[in-house]
Each structure stands twice: as C-alpha cells, then as structure tokens.
Protein backbone atom coordinates (compact mmCIF):
# COMPACT_ATOMS: atom_id res chain seq x y z
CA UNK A 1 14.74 -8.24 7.97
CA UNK A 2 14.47 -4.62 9.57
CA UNK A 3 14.50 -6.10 13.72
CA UNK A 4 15.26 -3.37 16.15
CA UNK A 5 16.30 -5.87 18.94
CA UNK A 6 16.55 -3.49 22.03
CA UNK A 7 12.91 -2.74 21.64
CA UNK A 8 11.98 -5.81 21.22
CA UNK A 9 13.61 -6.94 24.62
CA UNK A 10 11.76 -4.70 26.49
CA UNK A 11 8.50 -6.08 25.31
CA UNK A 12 9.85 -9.17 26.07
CA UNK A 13 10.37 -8.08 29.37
CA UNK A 14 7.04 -6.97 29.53
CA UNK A 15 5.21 -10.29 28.46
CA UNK A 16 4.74 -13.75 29.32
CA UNK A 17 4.48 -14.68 25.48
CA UNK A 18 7.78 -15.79 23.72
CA UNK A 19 8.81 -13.60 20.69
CA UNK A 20 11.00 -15.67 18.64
CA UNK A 21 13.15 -13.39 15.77
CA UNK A 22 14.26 -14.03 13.01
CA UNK A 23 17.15 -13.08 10.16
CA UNK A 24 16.71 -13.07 6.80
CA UNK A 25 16.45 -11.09 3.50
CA UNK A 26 12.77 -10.52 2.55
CA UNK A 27 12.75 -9.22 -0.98
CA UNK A 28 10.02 -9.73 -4.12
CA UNK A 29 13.18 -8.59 -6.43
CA UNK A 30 16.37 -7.66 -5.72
CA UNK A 31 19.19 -7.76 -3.13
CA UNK A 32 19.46 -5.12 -0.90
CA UNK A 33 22.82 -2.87 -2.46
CA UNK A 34 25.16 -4.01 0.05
CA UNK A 35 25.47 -7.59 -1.36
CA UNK A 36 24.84 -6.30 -4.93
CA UNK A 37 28.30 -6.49 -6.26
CA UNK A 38 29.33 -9.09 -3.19
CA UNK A 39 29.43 -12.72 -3.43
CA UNK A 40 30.74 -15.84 -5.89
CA UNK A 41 31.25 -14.56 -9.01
CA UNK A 42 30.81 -11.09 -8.42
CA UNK A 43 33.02 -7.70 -8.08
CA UNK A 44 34.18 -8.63 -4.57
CA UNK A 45 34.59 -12.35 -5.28
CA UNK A 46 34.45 -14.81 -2.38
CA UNK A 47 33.98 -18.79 -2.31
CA UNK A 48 30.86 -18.43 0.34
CA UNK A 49 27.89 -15.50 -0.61
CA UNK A 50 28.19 -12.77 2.80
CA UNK A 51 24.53 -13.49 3.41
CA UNK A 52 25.03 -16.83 4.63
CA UNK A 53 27.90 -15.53 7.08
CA UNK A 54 25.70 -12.48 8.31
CA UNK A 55 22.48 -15.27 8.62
CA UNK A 56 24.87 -17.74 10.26
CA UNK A 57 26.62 -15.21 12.86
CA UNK A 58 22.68 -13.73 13.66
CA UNK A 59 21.86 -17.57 14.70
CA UNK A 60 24.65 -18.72 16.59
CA UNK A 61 26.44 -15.50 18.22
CA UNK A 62 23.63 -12.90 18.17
CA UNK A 63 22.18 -9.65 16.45
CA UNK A 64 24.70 -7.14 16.05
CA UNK A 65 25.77 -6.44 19.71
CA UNK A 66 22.71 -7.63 21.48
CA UNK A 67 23.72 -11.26 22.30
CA UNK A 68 19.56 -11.65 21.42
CA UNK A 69 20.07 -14.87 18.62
CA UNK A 70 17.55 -15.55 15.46
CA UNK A 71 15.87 -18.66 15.65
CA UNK A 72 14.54 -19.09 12.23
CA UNK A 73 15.21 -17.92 8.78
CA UNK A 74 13.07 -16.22 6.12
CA UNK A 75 12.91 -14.90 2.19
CA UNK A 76 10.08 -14.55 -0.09
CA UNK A 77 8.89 -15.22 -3.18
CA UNK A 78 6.08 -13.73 -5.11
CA UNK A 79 4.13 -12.91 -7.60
CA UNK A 80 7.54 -11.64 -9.87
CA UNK A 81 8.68 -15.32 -9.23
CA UNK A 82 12.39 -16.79 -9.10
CA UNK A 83 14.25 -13.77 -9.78
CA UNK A 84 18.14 -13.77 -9.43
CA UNK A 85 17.79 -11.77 -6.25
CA UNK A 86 15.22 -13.94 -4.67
CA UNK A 87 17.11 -16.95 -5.85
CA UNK A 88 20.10 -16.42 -4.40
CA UNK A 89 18.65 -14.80 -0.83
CA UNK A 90 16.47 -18.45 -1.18
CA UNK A 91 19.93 -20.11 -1.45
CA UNK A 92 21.52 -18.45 1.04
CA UNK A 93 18.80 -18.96 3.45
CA UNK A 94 19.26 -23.06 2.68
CA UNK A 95 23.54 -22.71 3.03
CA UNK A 96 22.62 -21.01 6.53
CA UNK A 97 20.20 -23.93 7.00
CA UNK A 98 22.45 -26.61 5.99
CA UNK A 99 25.34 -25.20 8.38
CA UNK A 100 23.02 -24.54 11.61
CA UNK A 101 20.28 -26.55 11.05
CA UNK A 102 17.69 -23.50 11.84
CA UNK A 103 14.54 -23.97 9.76
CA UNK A 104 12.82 -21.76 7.07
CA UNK A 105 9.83 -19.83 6.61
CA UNK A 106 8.73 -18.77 3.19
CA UNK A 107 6.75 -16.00 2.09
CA UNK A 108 4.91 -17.14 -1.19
CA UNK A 109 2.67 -15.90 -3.41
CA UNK A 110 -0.63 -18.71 -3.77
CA UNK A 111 -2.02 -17.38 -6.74
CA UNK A 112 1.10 -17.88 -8.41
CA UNK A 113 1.67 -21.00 -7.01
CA UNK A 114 4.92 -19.89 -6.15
CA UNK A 115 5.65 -22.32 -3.49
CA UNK A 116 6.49 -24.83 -6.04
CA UNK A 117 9.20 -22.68 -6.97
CA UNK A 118 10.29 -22.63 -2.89
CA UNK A 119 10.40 -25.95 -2.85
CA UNK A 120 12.25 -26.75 -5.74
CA UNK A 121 15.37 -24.39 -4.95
CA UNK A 122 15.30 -26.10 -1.24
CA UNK A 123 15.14 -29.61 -2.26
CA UNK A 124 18.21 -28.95 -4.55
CA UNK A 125 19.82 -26.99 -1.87
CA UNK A 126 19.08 -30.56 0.34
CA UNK A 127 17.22 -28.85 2.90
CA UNK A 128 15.62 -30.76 5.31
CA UNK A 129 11.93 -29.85 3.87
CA UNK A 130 9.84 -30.74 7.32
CA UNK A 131 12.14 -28.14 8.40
CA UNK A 132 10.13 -25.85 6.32
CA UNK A 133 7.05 -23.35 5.89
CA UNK A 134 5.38 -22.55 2.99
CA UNK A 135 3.66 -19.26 4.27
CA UNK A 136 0.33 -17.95 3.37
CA UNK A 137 -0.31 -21.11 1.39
CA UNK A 138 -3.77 -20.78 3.10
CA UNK A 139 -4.71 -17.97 0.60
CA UNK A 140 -5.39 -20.86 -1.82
CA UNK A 141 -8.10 -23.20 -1.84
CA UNK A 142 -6.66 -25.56 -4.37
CA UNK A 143 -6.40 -28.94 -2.77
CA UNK A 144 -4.30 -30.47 -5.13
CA UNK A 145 -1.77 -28.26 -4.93
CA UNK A 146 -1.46 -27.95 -1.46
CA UNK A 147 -1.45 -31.54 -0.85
CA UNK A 148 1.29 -31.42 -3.64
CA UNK A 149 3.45 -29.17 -0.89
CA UNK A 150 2.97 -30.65 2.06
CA UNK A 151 3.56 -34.52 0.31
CA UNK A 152 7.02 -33.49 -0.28
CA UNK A 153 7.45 -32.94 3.54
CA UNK A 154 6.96 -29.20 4.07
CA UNK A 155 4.63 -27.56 6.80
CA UNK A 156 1.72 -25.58 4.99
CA UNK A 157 1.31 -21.65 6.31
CA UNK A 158 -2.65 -21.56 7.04
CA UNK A 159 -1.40 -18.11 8.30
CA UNK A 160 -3.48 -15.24 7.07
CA UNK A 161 -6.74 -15.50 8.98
CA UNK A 162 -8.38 -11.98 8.94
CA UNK A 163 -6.52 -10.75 6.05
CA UNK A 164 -10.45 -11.98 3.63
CA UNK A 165 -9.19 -9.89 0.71
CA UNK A 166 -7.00 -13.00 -0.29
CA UNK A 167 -8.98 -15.17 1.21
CA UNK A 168 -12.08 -15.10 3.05
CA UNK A 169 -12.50 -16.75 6.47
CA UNK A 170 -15.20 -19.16 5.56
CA UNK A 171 -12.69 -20.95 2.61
CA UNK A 172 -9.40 -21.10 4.81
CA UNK A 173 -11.84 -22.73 7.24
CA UNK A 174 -13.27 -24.89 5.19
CA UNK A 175 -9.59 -25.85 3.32
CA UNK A 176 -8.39 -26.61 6.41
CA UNK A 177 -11.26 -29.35 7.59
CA UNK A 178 -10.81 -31.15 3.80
CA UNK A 179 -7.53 -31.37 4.65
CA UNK A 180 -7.63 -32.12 7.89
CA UNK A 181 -10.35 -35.08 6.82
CA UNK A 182 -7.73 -36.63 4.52
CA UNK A 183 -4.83 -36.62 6.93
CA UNK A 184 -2.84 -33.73 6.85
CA UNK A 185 -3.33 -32.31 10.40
CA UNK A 186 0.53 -32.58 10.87
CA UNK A 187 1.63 -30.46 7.78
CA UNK A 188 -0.30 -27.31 9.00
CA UNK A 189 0.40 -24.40 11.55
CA UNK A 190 -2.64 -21.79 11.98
CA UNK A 191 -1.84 -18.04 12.40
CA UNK A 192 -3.23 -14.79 11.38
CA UNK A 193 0.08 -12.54 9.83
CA UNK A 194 -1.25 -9.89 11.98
CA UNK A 195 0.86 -6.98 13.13
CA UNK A 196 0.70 -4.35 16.17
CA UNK A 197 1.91 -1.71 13.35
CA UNK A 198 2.48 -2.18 9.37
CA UNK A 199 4.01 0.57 6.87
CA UNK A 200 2.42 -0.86 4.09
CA UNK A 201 -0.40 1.81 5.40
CA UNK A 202 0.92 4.45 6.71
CA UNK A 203 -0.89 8.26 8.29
CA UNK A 204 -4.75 8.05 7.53
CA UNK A 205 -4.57 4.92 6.25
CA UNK A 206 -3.55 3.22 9.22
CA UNK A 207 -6.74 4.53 10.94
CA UNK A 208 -9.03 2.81 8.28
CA UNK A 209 -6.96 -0.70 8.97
CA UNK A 210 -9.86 -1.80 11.58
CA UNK A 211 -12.67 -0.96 9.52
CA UNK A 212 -11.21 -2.39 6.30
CA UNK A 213 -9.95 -5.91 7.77
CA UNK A 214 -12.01 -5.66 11.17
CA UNK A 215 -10.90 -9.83 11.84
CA UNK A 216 -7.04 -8.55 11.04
CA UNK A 217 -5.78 -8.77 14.72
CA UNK A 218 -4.24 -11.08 16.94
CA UNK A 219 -7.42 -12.71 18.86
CA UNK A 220 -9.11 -13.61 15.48
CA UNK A 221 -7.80 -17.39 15.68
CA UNK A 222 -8.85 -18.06 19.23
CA UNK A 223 -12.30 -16.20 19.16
CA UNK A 224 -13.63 -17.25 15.92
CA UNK A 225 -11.45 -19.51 13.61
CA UNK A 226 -10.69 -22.62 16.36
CA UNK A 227 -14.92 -22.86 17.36
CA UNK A 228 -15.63 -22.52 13.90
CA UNK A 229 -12.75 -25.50 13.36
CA UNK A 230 -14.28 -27.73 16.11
CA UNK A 231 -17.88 -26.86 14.71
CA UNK A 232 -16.98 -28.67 11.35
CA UNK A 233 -15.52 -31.86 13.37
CA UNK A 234 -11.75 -30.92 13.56
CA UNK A 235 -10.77 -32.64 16.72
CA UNK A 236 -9.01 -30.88 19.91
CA UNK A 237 -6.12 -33.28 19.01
CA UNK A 238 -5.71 -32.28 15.22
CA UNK A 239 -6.28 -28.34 16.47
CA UNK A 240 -3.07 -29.24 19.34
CA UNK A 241 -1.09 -30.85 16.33
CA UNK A 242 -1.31 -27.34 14.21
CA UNK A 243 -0.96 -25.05 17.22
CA UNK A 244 1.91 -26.62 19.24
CA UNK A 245 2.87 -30.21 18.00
CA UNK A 246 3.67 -29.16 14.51
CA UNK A 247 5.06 -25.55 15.47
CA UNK A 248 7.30 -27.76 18.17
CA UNK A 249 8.90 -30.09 15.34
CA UNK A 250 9.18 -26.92 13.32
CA UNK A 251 12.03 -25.45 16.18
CA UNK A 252 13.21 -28.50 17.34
CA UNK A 253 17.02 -29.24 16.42
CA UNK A 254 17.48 -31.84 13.79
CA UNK A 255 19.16 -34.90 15.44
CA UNK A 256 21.94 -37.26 14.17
C-alpha cells in the first residue's frame, strides 16, 4: 500500500481523530515486480514468502524508518477473481495474521461475489475470521449471501455510502435495517470509502468528483445515513455496535 508516513504524522499532529495505517499489497492481478521471482518455489527460493516478513516487520517494528507501526492488514480481490497474485498476497496477509495476530480487511468485488473466495483462502489459512472484513460487501443487496459471510464469523464492510453508482443510498440503507431486524447488528461496521484525494480521477476530472458523487465525502454517514437508520427503527444501541463496539473487537488483540 503506497503510505507516505511523514505526511501522515503531521496530520496527525494536526487532528484530534486517530488515523490508523495499514500494510498490505492491494492488487486485482499481479504482484508488484519485486516479489515476482521471490518467494517458495520461485527464482530466489526461501521457506517463508518476503511479503509476510515486510507485513510482519511494518506491524511490530514500524514503517521503514518512521517507528509509525501498521495496525491492520489489507489485499483485494475483484472482479478478475483468485488469481495467483491475489492468492498468494491473500496468503501472505493470513501468515502475517497468524504470526501477529493483526486483523484483515478485504477489498471485494459484490457483484462477483468474491468474498466467498476471501473467505475460503482465510479459513484454510486458519485465520481467526471475526478478525476479519469483508469490504464493500454493502454494494450488494443480496441477503442470502451476506448472511452467508457474516455466519461464518466475518465483519460485513457496509462501507461505500455515497459512492450510489454501485449502490444507491436508499438500498445500503434499507440492507442494513433487514439485517439489522434479523440479528446481525454485530457483523457490520458503517463507513463511506471516501478520500480527501483519489488518482483514479485525476486533472479535470477531479473537479467533476462533487458533482458526480455529491454524497461521496466524509460527513455523508453522520448527516444523512445514521437519521435515515434511526428513521427505519435501527436502535442507538445497534448504530453504537456498528460504529464503535464492532470496530473495537475488530482491533482488539486476540487473547489466549
């Protein structure tokens, strides 16, 4: 994951809100080229793959010389599915899991129902799944399958509030209060996957973001989604279990 820490600190410095970071490989495809020929089995052969060391040493030493640690780790998967390279950066996310105990957020692709395939390659990598995210699994609306995640233990990503061109605001709403009716309060966390800056749009195209997405920023969730939550009988206490309870389990250490 592209982090430049020193900037970083200084908003830190700046703010009263707690930036978290986090290290990772976050790839639809491949591996980036210098693990490409590096690894078990490969040119350079070695019994452990170098991403778990360089995941490992960013959670429990610090970021290159910053002493700043990760606190989380995260990979994708998408709509090109398990490929080799997302397999193994998946795998190597769960070796730095199993060795630190850090937990795991996971881009995936809804449509494809790709976080199937996440939670597959975890559970046979014995990953402690509540330690787990399935992010942006509130682009779908399918109940069954989400109920299908978050029964095997992970936390379901109701992340992309804003973003209606996967979703629209009305349906992740109204996904979240069926679920929320039928017990799974705890297996959600409620975010927007906003961003002060994104290069997915870059010159005149970053202009048009507001007028495109005009609910794509970071207030969206406390203006509009959270009334619209208690307005359709979602109690204060379910909303505190997806905005702090269940985000608090998610960090916690793993004990015994």
């Amino acid at each position: 994951l592209g982090r430049y820490i020193p900037r970083i600190q200084r908003i830190a410095g700046q703010t009263s809100v707690n930036i978290i970071v986090a290290t990772g490989i976050y790839t639809y495809e491949s591996v980036p080229h210098q693990y490409e020929h590096r690894g078990p089995g490969l040119l350079f052969d070695s019994e452990v793959d170098p991403m778990v060391d360089d995941f490992v040493r960013d959670l429990t030493r610090g970021i290159a010389d910053t002493g700043v640690k990760a606190a989380f780790l995260k990979c994708a998967i998408d709509a090109p599915g398990l490929t080799p390279g997302v397999e193994r950066v998946m795998r190597a996310c769960a070796g730095a899991h199993r060795e630190t105990g850090a937990p795991i957020t996971c881009h995936t692709s809804s449509p494809t129902f790709a976080g199937r395939e996440a939670v597959q390659v975890f559970a046979e990598e014995q990953v402690d799944l509540t330690k787990v995210v399935i992010g942006h699994a509130g682009d779908s609306n399918d109940l069954d399958y989400l109920r299908e995640l978050a029964d095997q233990g992970v936390t379901l990503g109701m992340d992309r509030f804003g973003l209606d061109v996967y979703n629209p605001t009305a349906d992740r709403v109204d996904t979240i209060v069926r679920l929320a009716e039928t017990g799974y309060a705890d297996r959600m966390v409620l975010s927007h996957d906003a961003s002060c800056y994104i290069d997915y749009f870059p010159g005149e195209a970053q202009a048009s973001v507001p007028v495109l997405m005009p609910n794509w920023h970071f207030q969206h969730v406390s203006n509009d989604v959270l009334p619209e939550l208690r307005r359709r009988g979602v109690s204060d206490a379910q909303i505190d279990q997806m905005l702090i309870d269940n985000p608090q389990r998610y960090f916690e250490p793993a004990t015994g």
